[in-house]
PDB file of N, CA and C in Angstrom:
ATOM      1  N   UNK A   1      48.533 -42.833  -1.649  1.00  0.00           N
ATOM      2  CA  UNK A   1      47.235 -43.239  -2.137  1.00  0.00           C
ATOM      3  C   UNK A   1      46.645 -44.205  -1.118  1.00  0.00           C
ATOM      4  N   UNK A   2      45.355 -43.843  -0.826  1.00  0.00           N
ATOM      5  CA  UNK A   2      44.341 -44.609   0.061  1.00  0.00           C
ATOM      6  C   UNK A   2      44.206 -46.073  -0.766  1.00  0.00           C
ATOM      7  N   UNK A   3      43.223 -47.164   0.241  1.00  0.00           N
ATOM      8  CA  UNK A   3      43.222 -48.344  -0.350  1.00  0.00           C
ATOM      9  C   UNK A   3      41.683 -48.083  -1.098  1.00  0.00           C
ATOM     10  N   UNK A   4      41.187 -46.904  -0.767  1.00  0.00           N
ATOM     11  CA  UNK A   4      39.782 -46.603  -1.567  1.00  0.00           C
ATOM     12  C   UNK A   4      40.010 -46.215  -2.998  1.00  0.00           C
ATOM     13  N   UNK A   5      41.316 -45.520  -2.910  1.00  0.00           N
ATOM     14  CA  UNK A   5      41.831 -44.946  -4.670  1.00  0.00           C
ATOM     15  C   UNK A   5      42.300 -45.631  -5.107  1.00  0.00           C
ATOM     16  N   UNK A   6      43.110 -46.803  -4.362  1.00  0.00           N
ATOM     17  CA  UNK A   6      43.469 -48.120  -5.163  1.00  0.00           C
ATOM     18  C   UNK A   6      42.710 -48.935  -5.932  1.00  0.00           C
ATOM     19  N   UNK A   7      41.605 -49.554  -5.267  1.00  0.00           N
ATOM     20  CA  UNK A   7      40.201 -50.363  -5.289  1.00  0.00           C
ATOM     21  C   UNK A   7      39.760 -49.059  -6.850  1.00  0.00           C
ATOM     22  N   UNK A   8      39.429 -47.740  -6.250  1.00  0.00           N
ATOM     23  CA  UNK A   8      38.810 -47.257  -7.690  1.00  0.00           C
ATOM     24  C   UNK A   8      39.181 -47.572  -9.361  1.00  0.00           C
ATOM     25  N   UNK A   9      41.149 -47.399  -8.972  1.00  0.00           N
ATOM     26  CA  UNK A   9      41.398 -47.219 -10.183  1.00  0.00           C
ATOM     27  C   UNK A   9      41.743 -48.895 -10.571  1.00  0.00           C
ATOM     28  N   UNK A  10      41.607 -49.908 -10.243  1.00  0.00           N
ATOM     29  CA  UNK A  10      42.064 -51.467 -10.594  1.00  0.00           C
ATOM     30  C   UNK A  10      40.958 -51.643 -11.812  1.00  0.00           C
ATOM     31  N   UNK A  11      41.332 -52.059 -12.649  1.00  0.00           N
ATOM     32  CA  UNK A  11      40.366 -52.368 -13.848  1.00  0.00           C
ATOM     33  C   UNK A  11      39.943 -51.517 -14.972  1.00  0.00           C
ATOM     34  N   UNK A  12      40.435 -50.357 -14.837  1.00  0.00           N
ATOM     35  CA  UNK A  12      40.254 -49.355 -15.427  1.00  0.00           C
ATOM     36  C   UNK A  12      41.423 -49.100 -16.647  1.00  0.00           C
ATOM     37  N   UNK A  13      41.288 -48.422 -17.363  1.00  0.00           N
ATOM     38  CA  UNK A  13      42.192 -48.044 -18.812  1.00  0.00           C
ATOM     39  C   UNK A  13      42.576 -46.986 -18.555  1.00  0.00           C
ATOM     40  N   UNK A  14      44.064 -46.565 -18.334  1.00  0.00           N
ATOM     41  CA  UNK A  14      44.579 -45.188 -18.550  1.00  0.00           C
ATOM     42  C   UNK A  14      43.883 -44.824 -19.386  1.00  0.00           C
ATOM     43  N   UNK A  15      44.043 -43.214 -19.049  1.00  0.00           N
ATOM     44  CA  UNK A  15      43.784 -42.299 -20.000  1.00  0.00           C
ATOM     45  C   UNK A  15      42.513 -42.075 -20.386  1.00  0.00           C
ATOM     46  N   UNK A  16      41.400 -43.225 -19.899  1.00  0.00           N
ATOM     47  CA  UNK A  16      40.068 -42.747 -20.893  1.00  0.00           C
ATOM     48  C   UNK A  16      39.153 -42.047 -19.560  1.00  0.00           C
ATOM     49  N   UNK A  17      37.425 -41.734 -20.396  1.00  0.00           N
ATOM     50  CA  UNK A  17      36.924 -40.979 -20.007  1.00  0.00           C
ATOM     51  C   UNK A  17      36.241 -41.881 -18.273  1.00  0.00           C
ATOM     52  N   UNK A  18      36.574 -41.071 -17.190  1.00  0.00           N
ATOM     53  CA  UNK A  18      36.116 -41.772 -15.793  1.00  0.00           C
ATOM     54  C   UNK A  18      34.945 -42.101 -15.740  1.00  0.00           C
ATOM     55  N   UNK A  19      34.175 -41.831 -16.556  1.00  0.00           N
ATOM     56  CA  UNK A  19      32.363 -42.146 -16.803  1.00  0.00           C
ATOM     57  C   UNK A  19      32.496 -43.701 -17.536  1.00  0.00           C
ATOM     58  N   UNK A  20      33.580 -43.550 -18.628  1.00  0.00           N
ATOM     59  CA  UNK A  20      33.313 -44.905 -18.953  1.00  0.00           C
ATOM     60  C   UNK A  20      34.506 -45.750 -19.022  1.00  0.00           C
ATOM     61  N   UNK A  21      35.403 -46.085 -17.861  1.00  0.00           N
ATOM     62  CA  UNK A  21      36.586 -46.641 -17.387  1.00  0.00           C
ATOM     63  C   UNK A  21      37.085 -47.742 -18.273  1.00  0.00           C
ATOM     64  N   UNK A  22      35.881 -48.557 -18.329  1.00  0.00           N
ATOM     65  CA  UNK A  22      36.021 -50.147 -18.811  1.00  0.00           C
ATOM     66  C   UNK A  22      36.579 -50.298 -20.688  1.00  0.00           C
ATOM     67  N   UNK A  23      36.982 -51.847 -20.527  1.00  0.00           N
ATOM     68  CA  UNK A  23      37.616 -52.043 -21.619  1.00  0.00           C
ATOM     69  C   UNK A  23      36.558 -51.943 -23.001  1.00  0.00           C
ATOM     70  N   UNK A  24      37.223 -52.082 -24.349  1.00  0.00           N
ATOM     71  CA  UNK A  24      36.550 -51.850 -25.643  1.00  0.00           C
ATOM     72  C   UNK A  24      36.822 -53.082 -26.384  1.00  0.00           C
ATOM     73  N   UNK A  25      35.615 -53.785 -26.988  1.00  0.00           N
ATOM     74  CA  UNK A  25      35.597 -54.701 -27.664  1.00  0.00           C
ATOM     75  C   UNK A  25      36.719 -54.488 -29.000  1.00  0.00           C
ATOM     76  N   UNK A  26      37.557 -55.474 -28.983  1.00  0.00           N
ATOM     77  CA  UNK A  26      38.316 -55.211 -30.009  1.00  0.00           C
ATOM     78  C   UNK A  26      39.891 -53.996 -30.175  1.00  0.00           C
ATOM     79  N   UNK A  27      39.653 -54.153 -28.846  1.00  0.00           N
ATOM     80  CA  UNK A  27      41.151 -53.264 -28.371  1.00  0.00           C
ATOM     81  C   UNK A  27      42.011 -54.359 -27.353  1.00  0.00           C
ATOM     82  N   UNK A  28      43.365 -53.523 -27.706  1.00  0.00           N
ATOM     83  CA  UNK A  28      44.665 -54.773 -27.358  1.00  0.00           C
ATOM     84  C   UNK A  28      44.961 -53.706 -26.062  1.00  0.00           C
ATOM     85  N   UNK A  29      45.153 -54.584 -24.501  1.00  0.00           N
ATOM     86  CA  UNK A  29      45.527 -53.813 -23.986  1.00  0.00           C
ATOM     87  C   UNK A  29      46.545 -54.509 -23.184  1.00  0.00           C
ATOM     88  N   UNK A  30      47.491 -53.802 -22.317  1.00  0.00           N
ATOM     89  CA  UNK A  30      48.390 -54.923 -21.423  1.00  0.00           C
ATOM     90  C   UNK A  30      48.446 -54.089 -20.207  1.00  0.00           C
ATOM     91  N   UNK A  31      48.724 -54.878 -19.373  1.00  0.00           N
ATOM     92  CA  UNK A  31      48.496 -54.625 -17.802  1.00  0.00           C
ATOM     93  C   UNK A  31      49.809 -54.126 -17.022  1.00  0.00           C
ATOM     94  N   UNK A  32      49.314 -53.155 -16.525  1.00  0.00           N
ATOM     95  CA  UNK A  32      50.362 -52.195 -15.732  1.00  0.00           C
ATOM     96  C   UNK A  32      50.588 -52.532 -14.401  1.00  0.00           C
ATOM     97  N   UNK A  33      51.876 -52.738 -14.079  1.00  0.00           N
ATOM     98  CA  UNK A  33      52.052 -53.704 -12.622  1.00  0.00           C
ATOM     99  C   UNK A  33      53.120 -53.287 -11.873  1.00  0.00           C
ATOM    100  N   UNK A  34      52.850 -52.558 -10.911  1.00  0.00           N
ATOM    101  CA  UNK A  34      53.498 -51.584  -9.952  1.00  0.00           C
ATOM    102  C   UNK A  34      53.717 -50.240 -10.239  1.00  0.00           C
ATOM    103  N   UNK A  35      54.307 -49.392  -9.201  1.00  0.00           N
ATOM    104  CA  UNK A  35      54.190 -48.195  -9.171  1.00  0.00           C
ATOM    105  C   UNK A  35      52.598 -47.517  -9.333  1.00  0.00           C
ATOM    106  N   UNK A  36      52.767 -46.248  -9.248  1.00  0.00           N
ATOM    107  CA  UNK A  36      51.759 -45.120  -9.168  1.00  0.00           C
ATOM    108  C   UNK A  36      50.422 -46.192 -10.248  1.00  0.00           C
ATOM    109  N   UNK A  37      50.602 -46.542 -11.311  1.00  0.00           N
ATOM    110  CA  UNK A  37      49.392 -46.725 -11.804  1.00  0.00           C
ATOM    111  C   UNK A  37      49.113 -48.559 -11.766  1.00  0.00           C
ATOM    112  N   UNK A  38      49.862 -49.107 -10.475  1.00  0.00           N
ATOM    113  CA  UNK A  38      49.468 -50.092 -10.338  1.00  0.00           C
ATOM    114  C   UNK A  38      47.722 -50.607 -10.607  1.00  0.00           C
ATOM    115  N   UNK A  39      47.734 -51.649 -11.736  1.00  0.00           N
ATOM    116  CA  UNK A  39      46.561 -52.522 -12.072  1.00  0.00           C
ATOM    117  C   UNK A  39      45.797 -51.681 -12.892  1.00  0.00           C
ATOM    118  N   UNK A  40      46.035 -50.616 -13.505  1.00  0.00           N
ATOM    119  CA  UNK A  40      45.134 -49.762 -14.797  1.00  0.00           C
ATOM    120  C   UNK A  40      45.865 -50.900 -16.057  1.00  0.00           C
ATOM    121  N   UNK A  41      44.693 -50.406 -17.060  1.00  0.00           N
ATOM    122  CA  UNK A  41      45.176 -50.928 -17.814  1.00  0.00           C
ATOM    123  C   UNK A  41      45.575 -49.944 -18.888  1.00  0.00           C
ATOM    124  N   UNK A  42      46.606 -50.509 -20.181  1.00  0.00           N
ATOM    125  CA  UNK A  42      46.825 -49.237 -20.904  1.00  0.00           C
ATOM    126  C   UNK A  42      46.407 -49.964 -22.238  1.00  0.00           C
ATOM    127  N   UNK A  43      45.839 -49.273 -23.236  1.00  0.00           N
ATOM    128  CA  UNK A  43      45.229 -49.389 -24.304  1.00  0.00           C
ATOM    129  C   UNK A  43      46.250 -49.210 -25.726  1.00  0.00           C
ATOM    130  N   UNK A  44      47.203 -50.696 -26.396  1.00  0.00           N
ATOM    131  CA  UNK A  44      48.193 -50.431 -27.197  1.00  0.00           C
ATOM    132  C   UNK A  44      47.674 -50.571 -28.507  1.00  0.00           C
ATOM    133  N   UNK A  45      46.422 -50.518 -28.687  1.00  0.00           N
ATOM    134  CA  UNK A  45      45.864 -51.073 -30.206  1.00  0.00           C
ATOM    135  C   UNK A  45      46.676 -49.773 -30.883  1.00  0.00           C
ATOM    136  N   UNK A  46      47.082 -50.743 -32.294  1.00  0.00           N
ATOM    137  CA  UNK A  46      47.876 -49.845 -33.095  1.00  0.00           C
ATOM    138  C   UNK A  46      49.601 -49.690 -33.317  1.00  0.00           C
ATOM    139  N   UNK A  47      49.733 -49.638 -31.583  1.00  0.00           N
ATOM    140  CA  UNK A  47      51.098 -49.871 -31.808  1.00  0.00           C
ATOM    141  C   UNK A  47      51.948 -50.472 -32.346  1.00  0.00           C
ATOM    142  N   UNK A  48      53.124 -50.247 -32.808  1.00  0.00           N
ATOM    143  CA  UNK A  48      53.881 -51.047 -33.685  1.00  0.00           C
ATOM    144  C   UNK A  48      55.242 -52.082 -32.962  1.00  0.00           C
ATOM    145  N   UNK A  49      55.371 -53.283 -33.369  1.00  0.00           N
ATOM    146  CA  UNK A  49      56.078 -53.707 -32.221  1.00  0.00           C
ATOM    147  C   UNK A  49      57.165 -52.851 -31.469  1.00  0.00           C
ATOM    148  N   UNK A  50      58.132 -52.612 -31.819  1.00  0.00           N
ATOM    149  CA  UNK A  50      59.087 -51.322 -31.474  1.00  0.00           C
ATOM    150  C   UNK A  50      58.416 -50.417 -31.104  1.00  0.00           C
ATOM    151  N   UNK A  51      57.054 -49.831 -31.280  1.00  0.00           N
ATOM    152  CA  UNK A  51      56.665 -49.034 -29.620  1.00  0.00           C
ATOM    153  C   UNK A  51      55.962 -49.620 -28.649  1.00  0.00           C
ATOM    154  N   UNK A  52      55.752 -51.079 -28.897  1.00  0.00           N
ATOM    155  CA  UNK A  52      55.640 -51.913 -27.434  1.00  0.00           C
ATOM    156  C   UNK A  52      56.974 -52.238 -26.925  1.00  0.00           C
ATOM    157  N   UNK A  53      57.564 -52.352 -27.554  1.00  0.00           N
ATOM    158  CA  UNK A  53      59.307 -52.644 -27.040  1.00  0.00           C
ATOM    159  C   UNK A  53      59.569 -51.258 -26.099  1.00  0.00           C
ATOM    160  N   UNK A  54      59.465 -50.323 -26.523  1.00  0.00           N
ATOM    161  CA  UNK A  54      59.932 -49.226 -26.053  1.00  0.00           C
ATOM    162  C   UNK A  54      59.451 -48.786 -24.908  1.00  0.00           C
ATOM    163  N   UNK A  55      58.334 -49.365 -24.429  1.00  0.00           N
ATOM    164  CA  UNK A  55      57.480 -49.156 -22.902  1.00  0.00           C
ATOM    165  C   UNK A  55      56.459 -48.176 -23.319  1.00  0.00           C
ATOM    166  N   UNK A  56      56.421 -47.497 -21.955  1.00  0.00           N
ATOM    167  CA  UNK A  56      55.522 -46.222 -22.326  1.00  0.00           C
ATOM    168  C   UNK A  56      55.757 -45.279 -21.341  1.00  0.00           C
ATOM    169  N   UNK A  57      55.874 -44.162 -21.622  1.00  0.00           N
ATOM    170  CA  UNK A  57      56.192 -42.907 -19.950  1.00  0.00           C
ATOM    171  C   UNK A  57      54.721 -42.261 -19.897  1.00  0.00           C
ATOM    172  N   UNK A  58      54.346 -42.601 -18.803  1.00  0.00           N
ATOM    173  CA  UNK A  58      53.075 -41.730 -18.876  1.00  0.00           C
ATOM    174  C   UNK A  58      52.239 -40.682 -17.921  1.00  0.00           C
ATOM    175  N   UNK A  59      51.725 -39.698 -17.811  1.00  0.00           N
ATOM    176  CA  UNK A  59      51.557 -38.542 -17.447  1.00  0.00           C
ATOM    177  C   UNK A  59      50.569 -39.127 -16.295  1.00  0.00           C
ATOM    178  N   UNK A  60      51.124 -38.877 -14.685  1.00  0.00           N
ATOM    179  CA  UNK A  60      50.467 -39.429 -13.519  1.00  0.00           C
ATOM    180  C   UNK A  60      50.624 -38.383 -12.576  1.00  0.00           C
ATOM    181  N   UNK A  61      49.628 -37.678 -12.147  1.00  0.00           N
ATOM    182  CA  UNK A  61      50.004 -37.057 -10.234  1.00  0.00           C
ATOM    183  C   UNK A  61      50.082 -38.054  -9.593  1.00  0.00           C
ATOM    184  N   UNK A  62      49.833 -39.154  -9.355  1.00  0.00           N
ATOM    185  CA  UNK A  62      50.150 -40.427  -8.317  1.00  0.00           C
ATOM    186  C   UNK A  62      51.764 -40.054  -7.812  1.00  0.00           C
ATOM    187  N   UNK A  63      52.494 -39.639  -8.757  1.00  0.00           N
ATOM    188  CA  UNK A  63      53.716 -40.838  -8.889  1.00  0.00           C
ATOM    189  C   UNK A  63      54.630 -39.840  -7.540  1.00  0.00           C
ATOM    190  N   UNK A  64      55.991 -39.959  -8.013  1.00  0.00           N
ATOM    191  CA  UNK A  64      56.627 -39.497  -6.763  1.00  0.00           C
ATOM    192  C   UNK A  64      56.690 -37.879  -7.122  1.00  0.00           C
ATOM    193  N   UNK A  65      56.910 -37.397  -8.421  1.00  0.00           N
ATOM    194  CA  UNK A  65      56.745 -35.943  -8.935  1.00  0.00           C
ATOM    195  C   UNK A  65      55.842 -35.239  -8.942  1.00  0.00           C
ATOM    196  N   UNK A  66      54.785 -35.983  -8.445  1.00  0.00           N
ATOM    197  CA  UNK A  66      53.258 -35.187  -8.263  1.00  0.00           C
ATOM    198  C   UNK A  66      52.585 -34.515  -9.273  1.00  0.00           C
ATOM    199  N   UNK A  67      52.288 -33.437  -9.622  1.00  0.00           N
ATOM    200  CA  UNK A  67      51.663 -32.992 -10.981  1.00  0.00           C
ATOM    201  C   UNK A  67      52.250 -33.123 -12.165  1.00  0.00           C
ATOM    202  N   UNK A  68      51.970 -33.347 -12.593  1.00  0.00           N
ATOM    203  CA  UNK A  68      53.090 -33.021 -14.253  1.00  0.00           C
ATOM    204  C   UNK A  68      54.514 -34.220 -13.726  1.00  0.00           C
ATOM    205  N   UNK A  69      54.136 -34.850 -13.667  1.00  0.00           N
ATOM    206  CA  UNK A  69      54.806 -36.129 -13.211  1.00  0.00           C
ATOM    207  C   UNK A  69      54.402 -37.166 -14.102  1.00  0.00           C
ATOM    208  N   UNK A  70      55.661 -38.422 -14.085  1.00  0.00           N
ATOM    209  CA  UNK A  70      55.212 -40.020 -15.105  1.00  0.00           C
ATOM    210  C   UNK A  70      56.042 -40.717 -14.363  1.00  0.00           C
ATOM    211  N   UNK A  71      55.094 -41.622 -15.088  1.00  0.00           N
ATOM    212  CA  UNK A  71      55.746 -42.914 -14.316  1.00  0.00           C
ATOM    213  C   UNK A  71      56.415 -43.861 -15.390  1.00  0.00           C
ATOM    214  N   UNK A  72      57.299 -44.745 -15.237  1.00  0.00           N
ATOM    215  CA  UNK A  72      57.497 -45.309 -16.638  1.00  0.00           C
ATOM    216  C   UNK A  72      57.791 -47.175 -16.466  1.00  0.00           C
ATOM    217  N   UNK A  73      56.467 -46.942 -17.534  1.00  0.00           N
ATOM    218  CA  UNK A  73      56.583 -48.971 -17.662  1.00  0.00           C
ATOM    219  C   UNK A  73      57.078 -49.650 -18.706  1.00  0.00           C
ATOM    220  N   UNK A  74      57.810 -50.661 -18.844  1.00  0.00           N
ATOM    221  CA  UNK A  74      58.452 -51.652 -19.326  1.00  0.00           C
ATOM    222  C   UNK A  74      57.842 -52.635 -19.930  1.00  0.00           C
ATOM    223  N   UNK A  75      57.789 -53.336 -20.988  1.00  0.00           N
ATOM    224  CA  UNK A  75      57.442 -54.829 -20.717  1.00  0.00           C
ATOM    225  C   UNK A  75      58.072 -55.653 -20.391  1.00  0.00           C
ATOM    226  N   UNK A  76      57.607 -56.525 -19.907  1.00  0.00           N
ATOM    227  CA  UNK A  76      58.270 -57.630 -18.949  1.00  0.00           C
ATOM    228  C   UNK A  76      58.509 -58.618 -19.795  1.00  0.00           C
ATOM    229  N   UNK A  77      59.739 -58.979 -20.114  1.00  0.00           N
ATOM    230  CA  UNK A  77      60.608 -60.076 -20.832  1.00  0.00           C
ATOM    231  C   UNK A  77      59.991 -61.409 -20.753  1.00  0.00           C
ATOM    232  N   UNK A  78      59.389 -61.730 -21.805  1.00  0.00           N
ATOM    233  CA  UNK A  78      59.141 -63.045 -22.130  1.00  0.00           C
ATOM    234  C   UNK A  78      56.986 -62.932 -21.671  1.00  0.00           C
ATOM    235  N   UNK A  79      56.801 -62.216 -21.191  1.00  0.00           N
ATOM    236  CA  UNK A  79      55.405 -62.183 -21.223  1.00  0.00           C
ATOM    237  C   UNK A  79      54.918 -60.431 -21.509  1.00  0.00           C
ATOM    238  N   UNK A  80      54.617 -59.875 -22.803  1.00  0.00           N
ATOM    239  CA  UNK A  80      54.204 -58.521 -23.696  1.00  0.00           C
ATOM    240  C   UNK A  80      52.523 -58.419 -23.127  1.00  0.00           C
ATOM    241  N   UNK A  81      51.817 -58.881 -22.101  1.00  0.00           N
ATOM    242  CA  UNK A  81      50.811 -58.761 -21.575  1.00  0.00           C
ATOM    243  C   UNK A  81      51.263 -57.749 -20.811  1.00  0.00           C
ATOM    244  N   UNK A  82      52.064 -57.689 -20.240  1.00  0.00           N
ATOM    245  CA  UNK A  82      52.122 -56.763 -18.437  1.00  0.00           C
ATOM    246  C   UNK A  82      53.570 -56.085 -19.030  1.00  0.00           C
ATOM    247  N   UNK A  83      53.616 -54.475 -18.418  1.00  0.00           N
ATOM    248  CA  UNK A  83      54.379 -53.496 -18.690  1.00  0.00           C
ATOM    249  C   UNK A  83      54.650 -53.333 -16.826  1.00  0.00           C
ATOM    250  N   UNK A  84      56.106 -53.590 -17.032  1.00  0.00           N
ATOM    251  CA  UNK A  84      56.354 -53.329 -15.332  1.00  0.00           C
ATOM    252  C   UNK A  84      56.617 -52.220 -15.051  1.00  0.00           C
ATOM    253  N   UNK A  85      56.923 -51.779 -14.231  1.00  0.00           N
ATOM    254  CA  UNK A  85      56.931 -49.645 -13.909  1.00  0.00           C
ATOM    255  C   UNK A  85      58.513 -50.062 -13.330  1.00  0.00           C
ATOM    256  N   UNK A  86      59.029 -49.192 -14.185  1.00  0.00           N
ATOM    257  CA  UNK A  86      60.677 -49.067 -13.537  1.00  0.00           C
ATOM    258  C   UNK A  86      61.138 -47.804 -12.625  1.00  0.00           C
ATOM    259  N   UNK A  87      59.832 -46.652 -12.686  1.00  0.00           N
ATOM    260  CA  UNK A  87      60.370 -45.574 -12.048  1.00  0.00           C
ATOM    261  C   UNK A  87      59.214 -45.106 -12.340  1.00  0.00           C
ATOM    262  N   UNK A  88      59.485 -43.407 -11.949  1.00  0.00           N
ATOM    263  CA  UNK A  88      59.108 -41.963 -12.047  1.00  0.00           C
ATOM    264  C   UNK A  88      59.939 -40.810 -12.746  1.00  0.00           C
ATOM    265  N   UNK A  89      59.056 -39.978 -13.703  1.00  0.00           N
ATOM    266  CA  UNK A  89      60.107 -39.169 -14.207  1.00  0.00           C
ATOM    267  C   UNK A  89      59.413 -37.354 -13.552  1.00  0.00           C
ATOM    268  N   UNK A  90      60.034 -36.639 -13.513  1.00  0.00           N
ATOM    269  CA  UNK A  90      59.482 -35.252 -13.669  1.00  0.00           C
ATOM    270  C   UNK A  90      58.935 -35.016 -14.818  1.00  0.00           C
TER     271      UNK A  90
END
């Protein structure tokens, strides 16, 4: 990834529509920090603690598997803001 696709995707919410990237009043989100979807953000409103515990694997061509590829983030012990990326899955 270029430092132009980097710069695009920083600030942005997995998963939503690329027309309208930005965050939603009244949604819980925590910050993704390293690997393929370094600095997106991911959108957990709803979740139940035990599936914030559990991370999240999520569906990336970035990553090292390329299409139909994930990457998988963690939360980071002692601060549930930021989900760290421990890998790549097929």
């Amino acid at each position: 990834m270029n430092s132009d696709e980097e710069r695009l995707l920083r600030g942005r919410v997995y998963g939503t529509d690329p027309d309208r990237p930005g965050v939603r009043p009244g949604q819980v989100y925590v910050h993704l920090i390293g690997g393929p979807l370094d600095g997106l953000l991911l959108d957990i409103t709803g979740w139940t603690p035990g599936e914030i515990a559990a991370g999240a694997t999520l569906r990336t061509d970035l990553g090292r598997h390329g299409v139909g590829g994930r990457a998988i983030y963690d939360p980071r012990p002692g601060d549930p803001r930021r989900f760290d990326w421990t890998g790549d899955s097929p």
